[in-house]
N, C-alpha and C. Protein backbone atom coordinates (compact mmCIF):
# COMPACT_ATOMS: atom_id res chain seq x y z
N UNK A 1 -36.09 57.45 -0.77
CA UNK A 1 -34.82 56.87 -0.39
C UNK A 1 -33.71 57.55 -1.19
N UNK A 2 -32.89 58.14 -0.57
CA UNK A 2 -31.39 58.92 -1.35
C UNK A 2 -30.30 57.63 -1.28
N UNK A 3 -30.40 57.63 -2.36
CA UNK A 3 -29.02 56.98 -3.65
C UNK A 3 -27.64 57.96 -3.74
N UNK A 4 -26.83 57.31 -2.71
CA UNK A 4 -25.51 57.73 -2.61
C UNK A 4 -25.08 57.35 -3.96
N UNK A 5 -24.37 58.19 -4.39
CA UNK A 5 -23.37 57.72 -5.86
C UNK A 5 -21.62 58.20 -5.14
N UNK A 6 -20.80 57.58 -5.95
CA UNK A 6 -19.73 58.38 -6.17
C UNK A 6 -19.10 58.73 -7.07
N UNK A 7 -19.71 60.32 -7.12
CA UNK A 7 -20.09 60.93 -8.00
C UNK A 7 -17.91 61.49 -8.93
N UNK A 8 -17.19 61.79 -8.53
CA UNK A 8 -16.33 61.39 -9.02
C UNK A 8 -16.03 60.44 -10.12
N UNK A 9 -16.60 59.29 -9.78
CA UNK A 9 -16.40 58.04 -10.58
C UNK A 9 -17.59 58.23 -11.42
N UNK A 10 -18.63 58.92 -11.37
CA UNK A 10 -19.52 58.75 -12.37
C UNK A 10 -19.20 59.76 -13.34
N UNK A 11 -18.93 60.95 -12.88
CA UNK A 11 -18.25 62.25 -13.64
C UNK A 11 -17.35 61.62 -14.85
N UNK A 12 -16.40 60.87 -14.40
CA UNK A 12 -15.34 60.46 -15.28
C UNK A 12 -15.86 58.83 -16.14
N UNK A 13 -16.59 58.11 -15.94
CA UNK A 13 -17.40 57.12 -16.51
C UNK A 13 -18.17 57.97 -17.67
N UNK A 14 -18.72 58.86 -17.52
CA UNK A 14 -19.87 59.84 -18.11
C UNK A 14 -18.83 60.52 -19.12
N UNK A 15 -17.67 60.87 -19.12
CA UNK A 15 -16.70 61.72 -19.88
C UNK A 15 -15.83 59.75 -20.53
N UNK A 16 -15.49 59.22 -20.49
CA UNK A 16 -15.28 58.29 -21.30
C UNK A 16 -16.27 57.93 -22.15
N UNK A 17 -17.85 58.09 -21.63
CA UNK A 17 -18.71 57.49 -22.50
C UNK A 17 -19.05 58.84 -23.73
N UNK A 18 -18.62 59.88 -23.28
CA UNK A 18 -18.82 61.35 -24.02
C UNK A 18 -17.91 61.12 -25.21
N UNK A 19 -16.59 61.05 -24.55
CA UNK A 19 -15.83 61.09 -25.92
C UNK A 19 -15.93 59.69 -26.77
N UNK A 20 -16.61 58.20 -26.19
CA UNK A 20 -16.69 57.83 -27.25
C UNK A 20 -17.76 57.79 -28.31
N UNK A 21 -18.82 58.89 -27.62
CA UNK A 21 -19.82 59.03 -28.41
C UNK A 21 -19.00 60.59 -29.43
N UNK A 22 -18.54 61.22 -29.26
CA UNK A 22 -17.78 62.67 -29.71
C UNK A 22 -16.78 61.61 -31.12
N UNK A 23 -16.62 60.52 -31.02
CA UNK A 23 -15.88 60.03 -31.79
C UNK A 23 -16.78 59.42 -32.86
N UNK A 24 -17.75 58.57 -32.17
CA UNK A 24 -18.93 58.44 -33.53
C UNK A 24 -19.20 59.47 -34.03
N UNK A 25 -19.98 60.73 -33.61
CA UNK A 25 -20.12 61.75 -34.18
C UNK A 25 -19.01 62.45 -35.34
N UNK A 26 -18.02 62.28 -35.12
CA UNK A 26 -16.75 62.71 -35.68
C UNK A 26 -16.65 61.74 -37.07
N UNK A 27 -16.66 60.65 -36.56
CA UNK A 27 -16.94 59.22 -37.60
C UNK A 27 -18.11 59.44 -38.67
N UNK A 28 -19.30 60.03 -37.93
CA UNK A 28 -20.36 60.84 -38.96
C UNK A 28 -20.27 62.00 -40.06
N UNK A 29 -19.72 62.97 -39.52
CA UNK A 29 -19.27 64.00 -40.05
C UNK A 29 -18.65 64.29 -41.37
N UNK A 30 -17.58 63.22 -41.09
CA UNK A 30 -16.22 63.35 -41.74
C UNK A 30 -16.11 62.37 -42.68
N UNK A 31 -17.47 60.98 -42.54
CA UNK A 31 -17.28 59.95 -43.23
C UNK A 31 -18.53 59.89 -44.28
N UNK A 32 -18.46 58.74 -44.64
CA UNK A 32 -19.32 58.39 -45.98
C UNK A 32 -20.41 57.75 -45.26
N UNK A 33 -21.37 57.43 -45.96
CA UNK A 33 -22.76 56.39 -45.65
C UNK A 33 -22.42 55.14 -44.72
N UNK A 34 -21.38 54.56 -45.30
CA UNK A 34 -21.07 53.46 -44.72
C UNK A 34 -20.55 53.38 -43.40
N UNK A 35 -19.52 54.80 -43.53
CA UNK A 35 -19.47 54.71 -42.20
C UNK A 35 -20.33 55.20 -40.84
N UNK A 36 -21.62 56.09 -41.68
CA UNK A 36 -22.61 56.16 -40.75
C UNK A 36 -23.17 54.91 -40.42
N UNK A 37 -23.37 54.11 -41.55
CA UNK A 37 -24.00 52.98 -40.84
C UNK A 37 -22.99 52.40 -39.98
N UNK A 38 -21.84 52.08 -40.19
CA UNK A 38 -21.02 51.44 -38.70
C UNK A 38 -21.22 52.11 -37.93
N UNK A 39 -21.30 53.43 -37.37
CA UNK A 39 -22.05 53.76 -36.37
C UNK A 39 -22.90 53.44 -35.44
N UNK A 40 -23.69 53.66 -36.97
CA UNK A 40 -25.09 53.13 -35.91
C UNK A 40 -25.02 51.92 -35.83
N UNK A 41 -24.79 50.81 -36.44
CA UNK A 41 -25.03 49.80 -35.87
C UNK A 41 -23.75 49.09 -34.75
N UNK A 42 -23.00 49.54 -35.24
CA UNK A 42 -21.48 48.99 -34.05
C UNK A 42 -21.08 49.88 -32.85
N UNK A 43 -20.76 51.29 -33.13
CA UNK A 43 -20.03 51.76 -32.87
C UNK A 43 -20.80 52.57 -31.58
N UNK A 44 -22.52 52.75 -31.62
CA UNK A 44 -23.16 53.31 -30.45
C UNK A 44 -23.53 52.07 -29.48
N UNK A 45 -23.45 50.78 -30.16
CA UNK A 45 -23.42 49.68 -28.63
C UNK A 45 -22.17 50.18 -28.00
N UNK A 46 -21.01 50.60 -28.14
CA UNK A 46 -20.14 50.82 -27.52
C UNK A 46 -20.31 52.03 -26.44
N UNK A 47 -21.13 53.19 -26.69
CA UNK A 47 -21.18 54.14 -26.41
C UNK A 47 -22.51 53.67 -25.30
N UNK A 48 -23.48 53.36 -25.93
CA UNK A 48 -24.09 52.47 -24.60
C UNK A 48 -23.72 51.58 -23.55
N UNK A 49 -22.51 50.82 -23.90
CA UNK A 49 -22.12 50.18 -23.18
C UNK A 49 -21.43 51.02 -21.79
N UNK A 50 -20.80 52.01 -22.52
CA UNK A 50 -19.76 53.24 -21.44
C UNK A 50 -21.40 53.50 -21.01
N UNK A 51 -22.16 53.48 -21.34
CA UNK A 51 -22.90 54.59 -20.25
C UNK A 51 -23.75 53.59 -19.40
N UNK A 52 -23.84 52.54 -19.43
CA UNK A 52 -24.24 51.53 -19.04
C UNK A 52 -23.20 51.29 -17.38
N UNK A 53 -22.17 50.75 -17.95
CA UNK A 53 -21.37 50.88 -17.06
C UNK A 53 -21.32 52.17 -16.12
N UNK A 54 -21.15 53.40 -16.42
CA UNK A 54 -21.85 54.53 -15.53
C UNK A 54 -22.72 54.25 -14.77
N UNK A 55 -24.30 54.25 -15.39
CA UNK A 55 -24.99 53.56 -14.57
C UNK A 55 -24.59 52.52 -13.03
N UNK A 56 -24.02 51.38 -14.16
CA UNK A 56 -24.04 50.24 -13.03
C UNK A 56 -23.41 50.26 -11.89
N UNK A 57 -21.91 51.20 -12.23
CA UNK A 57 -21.18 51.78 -11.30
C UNK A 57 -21.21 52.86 -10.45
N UNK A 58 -22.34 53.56 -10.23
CA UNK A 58 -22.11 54.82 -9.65
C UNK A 58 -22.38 54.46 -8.09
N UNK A 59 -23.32 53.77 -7.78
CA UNK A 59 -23.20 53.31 -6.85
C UNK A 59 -21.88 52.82 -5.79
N UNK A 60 -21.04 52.60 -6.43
CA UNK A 60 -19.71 51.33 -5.81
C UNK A 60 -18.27 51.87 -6.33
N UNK A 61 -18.30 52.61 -7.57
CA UNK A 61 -17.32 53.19 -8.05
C UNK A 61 -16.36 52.29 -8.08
N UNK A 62 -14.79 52.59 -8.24
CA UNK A 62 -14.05 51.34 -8.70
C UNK A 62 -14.42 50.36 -7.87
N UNK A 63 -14.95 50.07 -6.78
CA UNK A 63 -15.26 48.88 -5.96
C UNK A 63 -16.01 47.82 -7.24
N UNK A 64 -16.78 48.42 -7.32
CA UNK A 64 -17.44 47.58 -8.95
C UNK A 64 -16.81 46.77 -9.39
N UNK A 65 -15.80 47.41 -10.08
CA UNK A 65 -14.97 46.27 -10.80
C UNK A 65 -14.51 44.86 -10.51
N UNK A 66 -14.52 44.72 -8.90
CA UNK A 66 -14.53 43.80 -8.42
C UNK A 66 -15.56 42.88 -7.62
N UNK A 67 -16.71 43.90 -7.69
CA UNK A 67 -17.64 42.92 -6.95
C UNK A 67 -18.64 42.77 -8.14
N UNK A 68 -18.84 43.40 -9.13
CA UNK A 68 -19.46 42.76 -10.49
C UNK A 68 -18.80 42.01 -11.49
N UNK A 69 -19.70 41.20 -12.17
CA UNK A 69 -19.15 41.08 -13.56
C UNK A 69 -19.00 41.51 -14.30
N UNK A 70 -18.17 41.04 -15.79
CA UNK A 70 -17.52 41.87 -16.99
C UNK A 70 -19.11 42.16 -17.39
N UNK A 71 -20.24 41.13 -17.36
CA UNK A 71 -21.36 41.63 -18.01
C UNK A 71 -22.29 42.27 -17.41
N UNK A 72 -22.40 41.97 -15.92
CA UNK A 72 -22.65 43.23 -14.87
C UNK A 72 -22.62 44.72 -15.03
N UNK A 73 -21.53 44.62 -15.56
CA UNK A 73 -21.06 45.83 -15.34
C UNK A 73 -21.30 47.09 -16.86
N UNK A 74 -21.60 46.05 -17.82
CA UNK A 74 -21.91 46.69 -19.40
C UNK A 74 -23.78 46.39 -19.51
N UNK A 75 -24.15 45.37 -18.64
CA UNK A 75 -25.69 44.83 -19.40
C UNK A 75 -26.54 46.47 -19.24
N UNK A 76 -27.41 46.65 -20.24
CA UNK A 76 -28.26 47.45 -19.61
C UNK A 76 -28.99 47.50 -18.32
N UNK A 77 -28.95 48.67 -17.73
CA UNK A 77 -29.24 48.74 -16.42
C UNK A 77 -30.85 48.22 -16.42
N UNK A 78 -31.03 47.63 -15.15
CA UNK A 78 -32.21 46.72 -15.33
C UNK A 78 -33.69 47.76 -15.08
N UNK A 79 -33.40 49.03 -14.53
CA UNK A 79 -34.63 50.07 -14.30
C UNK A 79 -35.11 50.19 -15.70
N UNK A 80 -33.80 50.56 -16.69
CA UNK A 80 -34.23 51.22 -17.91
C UNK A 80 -34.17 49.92 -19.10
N UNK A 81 -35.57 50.02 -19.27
CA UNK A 81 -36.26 49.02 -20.64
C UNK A 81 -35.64 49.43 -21.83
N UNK A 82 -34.35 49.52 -22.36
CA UNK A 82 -34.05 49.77 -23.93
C UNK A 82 -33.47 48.21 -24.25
N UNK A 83 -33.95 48.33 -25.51
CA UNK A 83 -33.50 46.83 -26.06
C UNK A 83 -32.53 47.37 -27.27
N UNK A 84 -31.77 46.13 -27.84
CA UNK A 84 -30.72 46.33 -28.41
C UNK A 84 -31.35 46.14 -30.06
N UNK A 85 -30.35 46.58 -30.76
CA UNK A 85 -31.97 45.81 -32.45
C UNK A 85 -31.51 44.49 -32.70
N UNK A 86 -30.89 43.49 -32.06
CA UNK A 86 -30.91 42.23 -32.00
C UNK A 86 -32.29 41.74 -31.54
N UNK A 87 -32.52 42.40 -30.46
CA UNK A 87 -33.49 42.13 -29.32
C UNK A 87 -34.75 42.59 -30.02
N UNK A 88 -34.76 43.84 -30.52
CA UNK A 88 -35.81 44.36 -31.62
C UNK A 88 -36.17 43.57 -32.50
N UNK A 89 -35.02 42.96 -33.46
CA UNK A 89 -35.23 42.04 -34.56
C UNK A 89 -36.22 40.72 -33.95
N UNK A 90 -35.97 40.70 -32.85
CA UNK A 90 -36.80 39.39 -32.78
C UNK A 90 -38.00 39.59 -32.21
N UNK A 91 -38.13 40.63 -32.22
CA UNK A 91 -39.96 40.55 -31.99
C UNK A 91 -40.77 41.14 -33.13
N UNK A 92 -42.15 40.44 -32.65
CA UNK A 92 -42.79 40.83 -33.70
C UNK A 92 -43.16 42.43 -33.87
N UNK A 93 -44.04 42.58 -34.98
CA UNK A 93 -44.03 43.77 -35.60
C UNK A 93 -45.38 44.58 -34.82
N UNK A 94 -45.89 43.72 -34.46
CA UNK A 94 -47.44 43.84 -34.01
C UNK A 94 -47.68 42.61 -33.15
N UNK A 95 -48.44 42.75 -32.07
CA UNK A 95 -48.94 41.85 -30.89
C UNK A 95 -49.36 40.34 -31.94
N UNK A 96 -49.62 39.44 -31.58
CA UNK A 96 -49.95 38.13 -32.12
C UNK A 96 -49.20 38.11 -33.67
N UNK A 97 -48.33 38.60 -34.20
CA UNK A 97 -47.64 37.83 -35.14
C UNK A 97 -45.92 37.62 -34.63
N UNK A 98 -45.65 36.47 -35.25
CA UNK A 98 -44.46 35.66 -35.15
C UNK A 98 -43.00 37.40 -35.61
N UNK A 99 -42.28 36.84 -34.55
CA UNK A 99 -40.91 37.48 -34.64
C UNK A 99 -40.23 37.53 -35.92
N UNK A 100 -39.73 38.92 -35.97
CA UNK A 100 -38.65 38.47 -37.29
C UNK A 100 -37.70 37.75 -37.67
């Protein structure tokens, strides 16, 4: 089955989510420990989120905006299994023991 996109709108979804990943990176570079760790822990949900939204939108392009939700439109796409380390934190470490 071929999956129309519009690909326009994903081009430019894909280049917002670029530069705000080009900006963590930059944030890496140029900064101290600490601010690597805001990075990683703050600053690439954001960068997932832009690419998330890519995802969710390529299909519908600005139509999206109006026929999804605000969380529609950021949740991870439901094909791809990545969890967040919230979502990590709470499982266990190994099959049959209790969550962290």
């Amino acid at each position: 089955m071929d999956v129309m996109i519009d690909k326009e709108w994903l081009h430019a979804t894909l280049n917002d989510a670029c530069e705000a990943l080009q900006d963590a990176m930059s944030k890496v570079a140029e900064g101290d420990d600490e601010d690597a760790k805001e990075v990683l822990e703050h600053d690439l949900v954001h960068v997932y989120a832009k690419l998330n939204y890519a995802v969710n939108t390529a299909r519908l392009g600005p139509a999206a905006l109006s026929a999804l939700s605000e969380d529609e439109l950021i949740a991870w796409p439901a094909r791809m299994p990545f969890l967040t380390y919230d979502e990590l934190d709470g499982m266990p470490a190994e099959p049959g023991e209790e969550a962290n």
